[in-house]
C-alpha atoms as a PDB file:
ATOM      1  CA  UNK A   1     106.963 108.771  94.644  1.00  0.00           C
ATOM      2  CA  UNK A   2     105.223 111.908  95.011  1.00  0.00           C
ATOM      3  CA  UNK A   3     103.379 112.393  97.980  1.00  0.00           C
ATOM      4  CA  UNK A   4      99.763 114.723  97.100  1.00  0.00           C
ATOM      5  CA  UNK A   5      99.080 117.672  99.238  1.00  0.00           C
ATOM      6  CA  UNK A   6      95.472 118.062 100.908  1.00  0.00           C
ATOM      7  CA  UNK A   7      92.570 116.397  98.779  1.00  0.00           C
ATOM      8  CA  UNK A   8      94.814 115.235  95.748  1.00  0.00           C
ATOM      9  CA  UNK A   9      95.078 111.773  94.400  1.00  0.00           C
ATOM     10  CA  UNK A  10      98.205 110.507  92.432  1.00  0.00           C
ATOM     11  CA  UNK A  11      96.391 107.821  89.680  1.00  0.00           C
ATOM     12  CA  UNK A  12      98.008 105.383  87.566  1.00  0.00           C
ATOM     13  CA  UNK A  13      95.877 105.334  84.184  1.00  0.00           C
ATOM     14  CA  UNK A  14      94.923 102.329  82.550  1.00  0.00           C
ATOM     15  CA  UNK A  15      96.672 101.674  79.627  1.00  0.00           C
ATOM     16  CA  UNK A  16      94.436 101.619  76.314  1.00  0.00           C
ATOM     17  CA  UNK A  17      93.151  98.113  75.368  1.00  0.00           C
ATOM     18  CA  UNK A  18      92.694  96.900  71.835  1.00  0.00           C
ATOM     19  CA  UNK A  19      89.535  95.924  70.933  1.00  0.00           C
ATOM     20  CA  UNK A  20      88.962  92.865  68.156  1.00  0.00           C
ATOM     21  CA  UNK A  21      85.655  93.027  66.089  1.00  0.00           C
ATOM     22  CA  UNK A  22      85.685  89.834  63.835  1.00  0.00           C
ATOM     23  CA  UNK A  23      88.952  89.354  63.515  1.00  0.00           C
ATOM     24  CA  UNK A  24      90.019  92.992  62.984  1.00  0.00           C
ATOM     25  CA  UNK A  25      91.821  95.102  65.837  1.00  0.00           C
ATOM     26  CA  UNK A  26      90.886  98.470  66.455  1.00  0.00           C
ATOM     27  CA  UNK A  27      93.021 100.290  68.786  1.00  0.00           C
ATOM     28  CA  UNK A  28      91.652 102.716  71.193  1.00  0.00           C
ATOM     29  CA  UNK A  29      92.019 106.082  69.909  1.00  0.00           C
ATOM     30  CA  UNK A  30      94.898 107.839  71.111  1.00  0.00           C
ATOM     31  CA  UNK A  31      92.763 111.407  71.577  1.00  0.00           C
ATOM     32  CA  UNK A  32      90.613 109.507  74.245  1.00  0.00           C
ATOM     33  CA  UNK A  33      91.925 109.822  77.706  1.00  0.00           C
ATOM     34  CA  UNK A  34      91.236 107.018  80.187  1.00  0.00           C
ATOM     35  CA  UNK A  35      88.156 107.785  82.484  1.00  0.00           C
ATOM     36  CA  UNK A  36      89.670 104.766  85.413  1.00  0.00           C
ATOM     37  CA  UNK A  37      93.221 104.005  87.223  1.00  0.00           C
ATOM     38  CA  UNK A  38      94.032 102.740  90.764  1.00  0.00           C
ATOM     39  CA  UNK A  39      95.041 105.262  93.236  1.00  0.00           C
ATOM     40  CA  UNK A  40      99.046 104.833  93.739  1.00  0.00           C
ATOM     41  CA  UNK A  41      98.810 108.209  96.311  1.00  0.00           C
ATOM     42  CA  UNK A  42      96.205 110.125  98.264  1.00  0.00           C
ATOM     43  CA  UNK A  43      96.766 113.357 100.309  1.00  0.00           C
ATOM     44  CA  UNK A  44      95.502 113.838 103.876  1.00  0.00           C
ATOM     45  CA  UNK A  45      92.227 115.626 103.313  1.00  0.00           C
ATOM     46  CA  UNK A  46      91.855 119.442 102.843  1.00  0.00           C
ATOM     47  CA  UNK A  47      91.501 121.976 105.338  1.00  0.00           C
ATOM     48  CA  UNK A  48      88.116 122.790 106.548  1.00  0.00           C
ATOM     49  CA  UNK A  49      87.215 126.542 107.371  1.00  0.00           C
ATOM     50  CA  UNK A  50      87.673 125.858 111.253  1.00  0.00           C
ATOM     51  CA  UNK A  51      90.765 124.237 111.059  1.00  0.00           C
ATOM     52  CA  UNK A  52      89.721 120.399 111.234  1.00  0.00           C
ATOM     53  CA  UNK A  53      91.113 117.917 108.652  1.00  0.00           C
ATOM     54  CA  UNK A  54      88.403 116.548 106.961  1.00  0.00           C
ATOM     55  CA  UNK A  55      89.032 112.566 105.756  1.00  0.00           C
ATOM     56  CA  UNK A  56      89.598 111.256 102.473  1.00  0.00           C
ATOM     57  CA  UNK A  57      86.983 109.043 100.866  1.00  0.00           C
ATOM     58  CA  UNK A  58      89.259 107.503  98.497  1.00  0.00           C
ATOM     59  CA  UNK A  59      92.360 105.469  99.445  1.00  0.00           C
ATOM     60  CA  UNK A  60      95.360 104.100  98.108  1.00  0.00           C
ATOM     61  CA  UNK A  61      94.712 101.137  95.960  1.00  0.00           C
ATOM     62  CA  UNK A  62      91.697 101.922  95.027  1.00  0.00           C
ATOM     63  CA  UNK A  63      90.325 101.227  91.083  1.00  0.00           C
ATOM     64  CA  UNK A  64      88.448 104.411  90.686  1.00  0.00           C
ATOM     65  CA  UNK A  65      86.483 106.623  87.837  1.00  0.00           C
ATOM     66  CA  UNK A  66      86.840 110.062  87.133  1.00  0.00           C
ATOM     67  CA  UNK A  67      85.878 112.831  84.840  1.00  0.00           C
ATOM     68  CA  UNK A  68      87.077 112.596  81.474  1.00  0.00           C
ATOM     69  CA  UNK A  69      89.092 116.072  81.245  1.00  0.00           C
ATOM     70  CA  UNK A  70      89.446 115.916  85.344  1.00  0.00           C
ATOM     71  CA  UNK A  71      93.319 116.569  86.506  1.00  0.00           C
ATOM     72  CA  UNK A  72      96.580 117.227  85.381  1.00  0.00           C
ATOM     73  CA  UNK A  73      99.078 114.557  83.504  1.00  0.00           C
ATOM     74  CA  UNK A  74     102.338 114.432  85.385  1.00  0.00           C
ATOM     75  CA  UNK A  75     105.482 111.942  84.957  1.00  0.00           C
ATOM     76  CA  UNK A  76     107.349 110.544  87.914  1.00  0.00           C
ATOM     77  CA  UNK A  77     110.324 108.330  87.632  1.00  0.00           C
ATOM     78  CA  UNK A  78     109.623 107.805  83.805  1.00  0.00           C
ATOM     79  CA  UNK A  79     105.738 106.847  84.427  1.00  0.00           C
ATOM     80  CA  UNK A  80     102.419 108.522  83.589  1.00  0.00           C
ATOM     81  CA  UNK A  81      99.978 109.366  86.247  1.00  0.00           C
ATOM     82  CA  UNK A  82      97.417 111.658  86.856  1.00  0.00           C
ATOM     83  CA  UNK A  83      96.856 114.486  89.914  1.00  0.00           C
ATOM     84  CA  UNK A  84      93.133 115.035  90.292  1.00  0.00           C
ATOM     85  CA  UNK A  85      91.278 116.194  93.468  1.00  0.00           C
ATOM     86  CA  UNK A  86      88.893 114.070  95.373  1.00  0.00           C
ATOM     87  CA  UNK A  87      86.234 116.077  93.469  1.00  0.00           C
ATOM     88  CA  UNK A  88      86.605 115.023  90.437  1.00  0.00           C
ATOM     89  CA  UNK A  89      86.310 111.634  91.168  1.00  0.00           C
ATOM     90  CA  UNK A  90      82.980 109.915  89.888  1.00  0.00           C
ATOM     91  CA  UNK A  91      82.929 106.607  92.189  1.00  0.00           C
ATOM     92  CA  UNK A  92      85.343 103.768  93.091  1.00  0.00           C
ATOM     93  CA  UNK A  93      84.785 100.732  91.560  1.00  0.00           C
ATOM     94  CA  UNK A  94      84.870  96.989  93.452  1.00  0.00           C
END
């Protein structure tokens, strides 16, 4: 697995879910990128200016939102994930 460097976050995207409206299916569209995924790797915190390693908020395993266009799609060992920073993480969800 790939192991994040200062305040990144290695996400596992939830897949798309259909949706059924009175018996018809509508898939999710495909253009729409997820906004929520559980947190398979976190980094050890970034750098602050004096030199102290400031903690992560988020942790591994957590189900969190982000923003929509936040991070960078990357494939590990054949599966999709996402790299974000801790930034661009909205909240974690229980």
């Amino acid at each position: 697995m790939l192991k994040p460097l200062e305040d990144r976050l290695v996400v596992a995207l939830e897949e798309a879910h259909e949706q059924q409206v009175g018996g018809i299916v509508i898939a999710q569209a495909k253009e729409e990128q997820p906004v929520s995924g559980k947190v398979v790797a976190a980094g050890p915190g970034r750098l602050a200016e004096n030199g102290d390693r400031l903690k992560m908020t988020v942790q591994v395993g957590d189900q969190v939102l982000f923003d929509k266009f936040a991070g960078q799609a990357i494939e590990v060992d054949g599966q999709n994930y996402l790299a974000l920073r801790e930034k661009d993480v909205i909240g974690i969800l229980d």
